[in-house]
N, C-alpha and C. Protein backbone atom coordinates (compact mmCIF):
# COMPACT_ATOMS: atom_id res chain seq x y z
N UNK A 1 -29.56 -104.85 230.09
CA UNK A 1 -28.96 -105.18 231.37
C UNK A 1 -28.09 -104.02 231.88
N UNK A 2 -27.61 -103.42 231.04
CA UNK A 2 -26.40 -102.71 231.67
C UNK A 2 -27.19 -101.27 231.66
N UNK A 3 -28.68 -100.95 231.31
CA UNK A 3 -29.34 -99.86 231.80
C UNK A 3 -29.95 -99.92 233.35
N UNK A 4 -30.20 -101.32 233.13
CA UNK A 4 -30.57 -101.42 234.47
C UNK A 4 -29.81 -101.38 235.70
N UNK A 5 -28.90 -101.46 235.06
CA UNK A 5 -27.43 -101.18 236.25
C UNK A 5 -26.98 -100.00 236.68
N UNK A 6 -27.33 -99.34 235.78
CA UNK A 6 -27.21 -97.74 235.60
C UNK A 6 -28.52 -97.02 236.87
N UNK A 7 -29.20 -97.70 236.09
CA UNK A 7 -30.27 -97.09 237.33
C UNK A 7 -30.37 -97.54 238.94
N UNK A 8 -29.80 -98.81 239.11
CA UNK A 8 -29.44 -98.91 240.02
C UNK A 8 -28.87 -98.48 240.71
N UNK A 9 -27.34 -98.20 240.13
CA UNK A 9 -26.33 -97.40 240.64
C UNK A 9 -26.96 -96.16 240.60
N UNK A 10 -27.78 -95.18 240.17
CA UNK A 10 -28.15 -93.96 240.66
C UNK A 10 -29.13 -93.92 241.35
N UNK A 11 -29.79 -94.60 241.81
CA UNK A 11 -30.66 -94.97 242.96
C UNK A 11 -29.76 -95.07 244.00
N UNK A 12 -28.64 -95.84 244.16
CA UNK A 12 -28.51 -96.41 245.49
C UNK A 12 -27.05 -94.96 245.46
N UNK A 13 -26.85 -94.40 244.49
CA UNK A 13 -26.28 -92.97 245.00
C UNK A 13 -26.84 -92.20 245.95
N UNK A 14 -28.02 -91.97 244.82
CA UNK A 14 -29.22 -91.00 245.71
C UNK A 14 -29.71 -91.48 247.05
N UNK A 15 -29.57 -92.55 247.42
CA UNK A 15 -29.80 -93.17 248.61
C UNK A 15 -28.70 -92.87 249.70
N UNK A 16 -27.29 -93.27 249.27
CA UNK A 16 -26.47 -93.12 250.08
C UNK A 16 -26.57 -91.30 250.26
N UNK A 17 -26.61 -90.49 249.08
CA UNK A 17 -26.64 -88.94 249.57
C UNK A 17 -27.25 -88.53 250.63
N UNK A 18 -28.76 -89.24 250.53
CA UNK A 18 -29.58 -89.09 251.32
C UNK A 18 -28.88 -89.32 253.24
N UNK A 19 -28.49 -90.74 253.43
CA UNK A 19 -28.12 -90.76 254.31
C UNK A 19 -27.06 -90.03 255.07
N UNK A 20 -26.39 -90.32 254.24
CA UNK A 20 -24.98 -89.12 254.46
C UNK A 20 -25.65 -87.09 255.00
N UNK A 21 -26.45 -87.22 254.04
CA UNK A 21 -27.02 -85.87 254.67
C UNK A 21 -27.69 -85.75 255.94
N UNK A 22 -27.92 -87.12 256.32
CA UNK A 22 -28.97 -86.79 257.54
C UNK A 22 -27.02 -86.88 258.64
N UNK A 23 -26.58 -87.18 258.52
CA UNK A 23 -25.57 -87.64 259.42
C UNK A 23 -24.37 -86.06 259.36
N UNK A 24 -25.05 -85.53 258.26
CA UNK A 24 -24.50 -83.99 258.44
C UNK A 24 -23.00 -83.87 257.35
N UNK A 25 -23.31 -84.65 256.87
CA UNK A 25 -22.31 -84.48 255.85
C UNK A 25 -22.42 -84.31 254.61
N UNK A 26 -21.46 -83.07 253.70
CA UNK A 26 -22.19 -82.35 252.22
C UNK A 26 -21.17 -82.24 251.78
N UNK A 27 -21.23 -82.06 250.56
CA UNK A 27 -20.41 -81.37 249.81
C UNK A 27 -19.98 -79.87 250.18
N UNK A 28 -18.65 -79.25 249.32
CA UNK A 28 -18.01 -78.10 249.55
C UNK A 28 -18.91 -77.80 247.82
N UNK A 29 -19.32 -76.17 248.26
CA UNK A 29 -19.20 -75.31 246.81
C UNK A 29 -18.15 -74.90 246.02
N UNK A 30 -17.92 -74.90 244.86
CA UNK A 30 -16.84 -74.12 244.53
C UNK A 30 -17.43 -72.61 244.40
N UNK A 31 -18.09 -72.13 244.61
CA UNK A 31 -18.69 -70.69 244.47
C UNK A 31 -19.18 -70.17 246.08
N UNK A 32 -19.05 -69.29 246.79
CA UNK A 32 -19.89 -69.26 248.15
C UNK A 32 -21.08 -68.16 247.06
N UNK A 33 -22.12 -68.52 247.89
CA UNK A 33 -22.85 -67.89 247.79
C UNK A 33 -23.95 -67.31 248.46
N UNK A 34 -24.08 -65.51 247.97
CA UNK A 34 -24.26 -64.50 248.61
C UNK A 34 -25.59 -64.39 249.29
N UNK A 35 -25.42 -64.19 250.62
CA UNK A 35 -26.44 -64.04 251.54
C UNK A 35 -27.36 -64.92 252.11
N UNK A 36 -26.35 -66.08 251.71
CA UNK A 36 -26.54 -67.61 252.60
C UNK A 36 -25.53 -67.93 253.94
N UNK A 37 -25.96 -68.75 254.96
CA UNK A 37 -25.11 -69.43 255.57
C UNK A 37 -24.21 -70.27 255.48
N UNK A 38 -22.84 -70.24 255.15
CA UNK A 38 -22.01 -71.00 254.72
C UNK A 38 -21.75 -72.26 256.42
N UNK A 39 -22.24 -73.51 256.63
CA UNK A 39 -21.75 -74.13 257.56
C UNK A 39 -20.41 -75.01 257.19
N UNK A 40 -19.71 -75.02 258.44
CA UNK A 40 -18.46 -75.91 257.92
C UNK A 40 -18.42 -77.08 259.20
N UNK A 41 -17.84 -77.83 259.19
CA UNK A 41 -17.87 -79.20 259.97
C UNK A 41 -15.98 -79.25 260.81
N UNK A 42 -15.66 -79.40 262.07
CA UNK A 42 -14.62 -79.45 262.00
C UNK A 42 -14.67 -78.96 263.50
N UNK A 43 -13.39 -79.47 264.46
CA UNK A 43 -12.97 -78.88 265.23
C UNK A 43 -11.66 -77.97 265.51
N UNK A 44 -12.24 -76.16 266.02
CA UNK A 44 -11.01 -75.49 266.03
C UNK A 44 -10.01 -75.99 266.78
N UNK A 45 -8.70 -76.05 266.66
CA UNK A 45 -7.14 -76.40 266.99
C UNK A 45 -6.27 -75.34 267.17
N UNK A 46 -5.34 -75.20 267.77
CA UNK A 46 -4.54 -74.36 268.05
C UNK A 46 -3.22 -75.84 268.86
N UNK A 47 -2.01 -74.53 268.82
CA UNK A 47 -0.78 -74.96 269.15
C UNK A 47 0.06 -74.24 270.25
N UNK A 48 0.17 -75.10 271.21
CA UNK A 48 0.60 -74.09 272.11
C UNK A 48 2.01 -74.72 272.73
N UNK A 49 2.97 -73.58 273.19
CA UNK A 49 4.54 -74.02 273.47
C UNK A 49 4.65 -73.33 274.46
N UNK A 50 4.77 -74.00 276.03
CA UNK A 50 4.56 -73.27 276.94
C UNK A 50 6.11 -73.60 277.81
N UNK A 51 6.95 -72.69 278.48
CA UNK A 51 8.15 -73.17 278.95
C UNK A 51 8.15 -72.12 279.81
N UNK A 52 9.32 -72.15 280.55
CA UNK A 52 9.94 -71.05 282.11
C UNK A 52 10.72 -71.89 282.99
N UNK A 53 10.88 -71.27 283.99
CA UNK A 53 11.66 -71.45 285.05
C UNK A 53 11.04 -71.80 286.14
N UNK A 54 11.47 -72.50 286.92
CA UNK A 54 10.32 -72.43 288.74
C UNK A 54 12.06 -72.24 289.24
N UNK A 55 12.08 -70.65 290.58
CA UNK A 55 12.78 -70.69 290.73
C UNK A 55 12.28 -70.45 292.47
N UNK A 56 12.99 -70.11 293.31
CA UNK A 56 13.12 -69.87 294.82
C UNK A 56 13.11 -68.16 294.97
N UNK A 57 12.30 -67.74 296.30
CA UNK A 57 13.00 -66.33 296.32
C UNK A 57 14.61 -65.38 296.10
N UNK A 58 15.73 -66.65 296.44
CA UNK A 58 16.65 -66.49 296.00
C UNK A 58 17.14 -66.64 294.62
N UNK A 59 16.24 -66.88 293.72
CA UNK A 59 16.53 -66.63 291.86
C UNK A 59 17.24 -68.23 292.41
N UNK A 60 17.25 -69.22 293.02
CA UNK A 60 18.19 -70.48 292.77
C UNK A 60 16.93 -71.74 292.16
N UNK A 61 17.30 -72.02 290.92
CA UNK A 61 16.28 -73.30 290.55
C UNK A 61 15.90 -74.43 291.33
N UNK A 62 14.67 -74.70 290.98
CA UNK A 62 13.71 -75.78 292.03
C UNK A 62 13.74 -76.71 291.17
N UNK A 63 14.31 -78.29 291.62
CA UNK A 63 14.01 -79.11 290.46
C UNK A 63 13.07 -80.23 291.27
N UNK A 64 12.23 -80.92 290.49
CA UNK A 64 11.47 -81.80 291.24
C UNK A 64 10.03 -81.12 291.18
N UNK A 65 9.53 -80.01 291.24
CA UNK A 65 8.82 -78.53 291.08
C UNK A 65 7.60 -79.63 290.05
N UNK A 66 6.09 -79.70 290.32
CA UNK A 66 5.46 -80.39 289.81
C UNK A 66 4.69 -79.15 288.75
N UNK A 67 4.70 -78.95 287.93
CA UNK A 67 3.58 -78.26 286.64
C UNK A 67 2.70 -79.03 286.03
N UNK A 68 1.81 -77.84 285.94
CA UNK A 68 0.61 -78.18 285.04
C UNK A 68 -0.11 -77.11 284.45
N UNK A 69 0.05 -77.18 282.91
CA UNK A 69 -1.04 -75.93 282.36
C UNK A 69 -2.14 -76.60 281.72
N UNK A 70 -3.35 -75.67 282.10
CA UNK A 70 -4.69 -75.80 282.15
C UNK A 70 -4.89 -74.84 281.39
N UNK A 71 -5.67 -75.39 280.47
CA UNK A 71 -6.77 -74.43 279.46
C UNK A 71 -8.09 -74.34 279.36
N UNK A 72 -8.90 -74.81 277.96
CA UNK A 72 -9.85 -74.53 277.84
C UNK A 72 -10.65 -75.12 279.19
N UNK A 73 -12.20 -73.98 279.77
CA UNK A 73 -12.61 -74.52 280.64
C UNK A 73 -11.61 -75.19 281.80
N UNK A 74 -10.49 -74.83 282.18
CA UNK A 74 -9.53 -74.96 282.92
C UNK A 74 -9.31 -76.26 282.98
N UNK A 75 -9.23 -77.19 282.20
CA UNK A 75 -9.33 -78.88 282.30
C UNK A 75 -7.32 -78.87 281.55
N UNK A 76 -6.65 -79.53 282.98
CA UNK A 76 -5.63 -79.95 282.37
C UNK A 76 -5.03 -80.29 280.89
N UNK A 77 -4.32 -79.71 280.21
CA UNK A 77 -4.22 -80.02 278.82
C UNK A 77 -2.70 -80.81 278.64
N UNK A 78 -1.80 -81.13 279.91
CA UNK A 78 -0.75 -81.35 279.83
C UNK A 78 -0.51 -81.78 280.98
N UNK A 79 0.26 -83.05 281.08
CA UNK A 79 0.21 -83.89 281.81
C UNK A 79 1.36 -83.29 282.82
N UNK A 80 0.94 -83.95 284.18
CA UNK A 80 2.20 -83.36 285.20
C UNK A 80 3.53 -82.99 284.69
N UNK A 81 4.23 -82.36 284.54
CA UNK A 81 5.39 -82.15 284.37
C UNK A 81 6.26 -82.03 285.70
N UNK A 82 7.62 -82.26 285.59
CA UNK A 82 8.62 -82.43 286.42
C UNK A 82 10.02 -81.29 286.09
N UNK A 83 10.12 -80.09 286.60
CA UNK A 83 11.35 -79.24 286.58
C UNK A 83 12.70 -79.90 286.29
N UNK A 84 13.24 -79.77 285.68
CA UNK A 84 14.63 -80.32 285.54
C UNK A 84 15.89 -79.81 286.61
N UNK A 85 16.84 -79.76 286.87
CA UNK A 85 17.77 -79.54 287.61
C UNK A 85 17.97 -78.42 287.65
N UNK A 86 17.56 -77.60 286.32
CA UNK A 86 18.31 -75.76 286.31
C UNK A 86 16.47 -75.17 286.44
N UNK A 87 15.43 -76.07 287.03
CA UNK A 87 14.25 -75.77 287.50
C UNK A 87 13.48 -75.16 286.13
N UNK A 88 14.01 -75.76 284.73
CA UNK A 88 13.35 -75.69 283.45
C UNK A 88 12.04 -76.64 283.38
N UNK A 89 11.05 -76.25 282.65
CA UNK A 89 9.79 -77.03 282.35
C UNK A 89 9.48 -76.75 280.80
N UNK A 90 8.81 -77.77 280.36
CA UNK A 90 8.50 -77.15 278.90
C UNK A 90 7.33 -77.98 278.28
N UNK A 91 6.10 -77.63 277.60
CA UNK A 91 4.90 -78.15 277.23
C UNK A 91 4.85 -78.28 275.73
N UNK A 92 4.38 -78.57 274.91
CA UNK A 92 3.96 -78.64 273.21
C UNK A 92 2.66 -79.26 273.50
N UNK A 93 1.39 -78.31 273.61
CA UNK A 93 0.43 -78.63 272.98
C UNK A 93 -0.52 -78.26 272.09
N UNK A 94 -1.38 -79.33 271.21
CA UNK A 94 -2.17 -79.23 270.03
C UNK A 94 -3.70 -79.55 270.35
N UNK A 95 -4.57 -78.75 270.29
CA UNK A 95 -5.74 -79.08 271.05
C UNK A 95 -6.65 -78.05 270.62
N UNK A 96 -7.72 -78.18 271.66
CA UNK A 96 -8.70 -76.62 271.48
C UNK A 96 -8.33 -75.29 271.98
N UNK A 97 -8.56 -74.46 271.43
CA UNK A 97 -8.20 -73.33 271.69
C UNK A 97 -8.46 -72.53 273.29
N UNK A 98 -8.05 -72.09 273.74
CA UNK A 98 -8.55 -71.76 274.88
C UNK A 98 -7.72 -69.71 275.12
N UNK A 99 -8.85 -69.23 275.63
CA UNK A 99 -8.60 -68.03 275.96
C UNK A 99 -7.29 -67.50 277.08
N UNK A 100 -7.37 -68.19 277.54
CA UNK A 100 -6.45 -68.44 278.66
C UNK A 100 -5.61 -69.40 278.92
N UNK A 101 -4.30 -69.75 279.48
CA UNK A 101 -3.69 -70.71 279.86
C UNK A 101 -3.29 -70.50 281.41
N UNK A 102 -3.15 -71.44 282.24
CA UNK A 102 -3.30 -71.63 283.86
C UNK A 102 -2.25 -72.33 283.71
N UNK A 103 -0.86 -72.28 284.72
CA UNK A 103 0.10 -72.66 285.17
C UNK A 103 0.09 -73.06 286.71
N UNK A 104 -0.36 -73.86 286.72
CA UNK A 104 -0.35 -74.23 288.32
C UNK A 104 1.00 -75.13 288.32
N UNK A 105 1.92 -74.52 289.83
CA UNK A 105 2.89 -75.73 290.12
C UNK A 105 3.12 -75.54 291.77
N UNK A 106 3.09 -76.40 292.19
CA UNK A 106 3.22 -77.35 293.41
C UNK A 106 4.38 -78.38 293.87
N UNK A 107 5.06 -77.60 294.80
CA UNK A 107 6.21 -78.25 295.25
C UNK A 107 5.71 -79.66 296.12
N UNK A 108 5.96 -81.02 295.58
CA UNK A 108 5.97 -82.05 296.71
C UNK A 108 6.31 -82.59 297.65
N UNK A 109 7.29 -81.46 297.95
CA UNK A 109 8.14 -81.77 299.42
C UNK A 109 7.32 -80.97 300.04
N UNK A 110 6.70 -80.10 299.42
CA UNK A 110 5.72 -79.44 300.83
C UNK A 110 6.75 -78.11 301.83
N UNK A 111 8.11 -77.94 300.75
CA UNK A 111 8.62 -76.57 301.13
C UNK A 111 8.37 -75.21 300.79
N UNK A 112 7.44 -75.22 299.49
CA UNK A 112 7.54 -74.17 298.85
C UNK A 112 5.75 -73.99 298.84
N UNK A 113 5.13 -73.11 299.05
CA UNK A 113 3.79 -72.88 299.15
C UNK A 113 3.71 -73.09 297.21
N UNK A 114 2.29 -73.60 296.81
CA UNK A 114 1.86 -73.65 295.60
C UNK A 114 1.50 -71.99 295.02
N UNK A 115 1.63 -72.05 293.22
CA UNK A 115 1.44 -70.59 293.25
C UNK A 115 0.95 -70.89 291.68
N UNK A 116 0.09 -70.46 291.23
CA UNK A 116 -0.64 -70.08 289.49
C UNK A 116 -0.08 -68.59 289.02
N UNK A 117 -0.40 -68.97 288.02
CA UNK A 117 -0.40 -67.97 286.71
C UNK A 117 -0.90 -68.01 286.29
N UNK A 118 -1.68 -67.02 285.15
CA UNK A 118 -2.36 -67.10 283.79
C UNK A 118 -1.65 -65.90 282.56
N UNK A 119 -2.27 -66.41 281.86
CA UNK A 119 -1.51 -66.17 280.41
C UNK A 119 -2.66 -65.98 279.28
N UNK A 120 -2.77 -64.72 278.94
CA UNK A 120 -3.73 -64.28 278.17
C UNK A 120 -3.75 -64.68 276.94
N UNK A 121 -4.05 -65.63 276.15
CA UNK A 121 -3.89 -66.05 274.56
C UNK A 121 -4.76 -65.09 273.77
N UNK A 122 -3.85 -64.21 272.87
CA UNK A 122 -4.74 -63.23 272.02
C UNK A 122 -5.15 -64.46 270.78
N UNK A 123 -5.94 -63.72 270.59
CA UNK A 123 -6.83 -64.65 268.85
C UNK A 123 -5.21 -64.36 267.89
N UNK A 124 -5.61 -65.52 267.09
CA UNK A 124 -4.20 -64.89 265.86
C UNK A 124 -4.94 -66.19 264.63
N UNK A 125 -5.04 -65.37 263.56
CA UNK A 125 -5.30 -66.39 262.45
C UNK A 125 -4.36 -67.48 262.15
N UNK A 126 -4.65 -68.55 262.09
CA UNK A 126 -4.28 -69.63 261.82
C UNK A 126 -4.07 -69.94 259.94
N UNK A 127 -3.70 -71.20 259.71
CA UNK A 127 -3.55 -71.56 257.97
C UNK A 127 -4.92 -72.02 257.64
N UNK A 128 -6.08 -71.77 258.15
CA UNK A 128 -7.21 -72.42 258.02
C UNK A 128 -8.57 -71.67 258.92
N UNK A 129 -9.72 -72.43 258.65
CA UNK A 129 -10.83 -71.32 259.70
C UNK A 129 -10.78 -72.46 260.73
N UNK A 130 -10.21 -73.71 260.93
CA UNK A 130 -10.25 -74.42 262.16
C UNK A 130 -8.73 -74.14 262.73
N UNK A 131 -7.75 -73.52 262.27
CA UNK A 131 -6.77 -73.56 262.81
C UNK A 131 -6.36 -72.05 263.09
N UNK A 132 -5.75 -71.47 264.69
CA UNK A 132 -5.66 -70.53 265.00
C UNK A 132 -3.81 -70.44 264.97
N UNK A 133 -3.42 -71.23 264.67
CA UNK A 133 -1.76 -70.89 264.53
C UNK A 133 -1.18 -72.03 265.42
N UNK A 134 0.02 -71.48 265.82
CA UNK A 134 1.48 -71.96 267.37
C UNK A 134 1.28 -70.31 267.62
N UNK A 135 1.35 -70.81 269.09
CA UNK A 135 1.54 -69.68 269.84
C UNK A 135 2.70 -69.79 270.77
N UNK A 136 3.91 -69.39 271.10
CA UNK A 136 4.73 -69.62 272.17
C UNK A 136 5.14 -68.50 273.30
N UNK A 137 4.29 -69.41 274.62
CA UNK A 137 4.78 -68.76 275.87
C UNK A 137 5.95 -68.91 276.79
N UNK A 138 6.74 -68.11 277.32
CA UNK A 138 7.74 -68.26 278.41
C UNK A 138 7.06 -67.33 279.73
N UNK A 139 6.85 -68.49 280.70
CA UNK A 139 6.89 -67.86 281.82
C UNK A 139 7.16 -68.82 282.84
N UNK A 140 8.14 -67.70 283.88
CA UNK A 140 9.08 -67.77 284.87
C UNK A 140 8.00 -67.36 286.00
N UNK A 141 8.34 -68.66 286.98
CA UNK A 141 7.21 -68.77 288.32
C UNK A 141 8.48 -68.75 289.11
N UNK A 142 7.93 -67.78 290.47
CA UNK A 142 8.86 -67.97 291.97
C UNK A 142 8.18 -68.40 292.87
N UNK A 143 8.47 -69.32 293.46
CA UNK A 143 7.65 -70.01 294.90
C UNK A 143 8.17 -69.43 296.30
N UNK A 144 7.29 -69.27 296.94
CA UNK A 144 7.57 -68.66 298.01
C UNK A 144 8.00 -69.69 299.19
N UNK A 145 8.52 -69.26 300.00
CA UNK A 145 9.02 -70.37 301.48
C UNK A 145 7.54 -70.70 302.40
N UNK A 146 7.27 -71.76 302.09
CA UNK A 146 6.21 -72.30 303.48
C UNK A 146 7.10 -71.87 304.72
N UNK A 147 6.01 -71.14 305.41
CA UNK A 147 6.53 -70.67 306.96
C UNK A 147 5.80 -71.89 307.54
């Protein structure tokens, strides 16, 4: 009885391996080996800390000042933000990596014409091959006067 159990249980191993492989999932080697394709499973991540100022042509802070930085494929990565009183903003995000970061902000009173930025993200190794690090940006936007 208890051989037959045995074989069972390594049947319905080999079965589950089976499935599991079609669904793309394997084991790790402890050895890589040479002059094969090593595939890995996983999505790259990165960390990003994005902050500044929205100020007036007169250097005087804009508060109320609507932000938004846009990354990968320029798709919002951070939800509207709102300037604080000394016209401070500040982001923490964890996501996909993106080459670029886009600062769009837009006054809603409709005094200050809208104005972007971009922000070049260099590559930087991360603690991992899915992880590219924290990266932290400061940048200071001036809005111009709607004539």
């Amino acid at each position: 009885m208890k051989k037959v159990r045995l074989r069972v249980l390594a049947r319905v191993n080999v079965l589950l391996g089976a499935v599991l492989a079609l669904f793309g999932c394997g084991s790790k080697r402890a050895v890589a080996v040479e002059n094969q394709i090593v595939c890995l499973y996983g999505v790259p991540t990165a960390t990003y800390k994005v902050s500044g100022k929205v100020t007036n042509e007169k250097h005087k802070p804009l508060q109320g000042v609507q932000v938004v930085v846009k990354g990968y494929k320029n798709y919002p990565i951070t939800d509207t933000l709102r300037t604080d009183s000394k016209g401070r903003y500040a982001a923490d995000y964890t996501g996909y990596p993106a080459d670029r970061l886009n600062i769009v902000v837009t006054d809603p009173s409709g005094e200050y014409k809208a104005d972007s930025t971009q922000i070049e993200v260099p590559w930087q190794e991360g603690a991992s091959a899915f992880d590219q690090g924290e990266q932290t940006f400061k940048q200071n936007v001036q809005l111009k006067k709607n004539i």
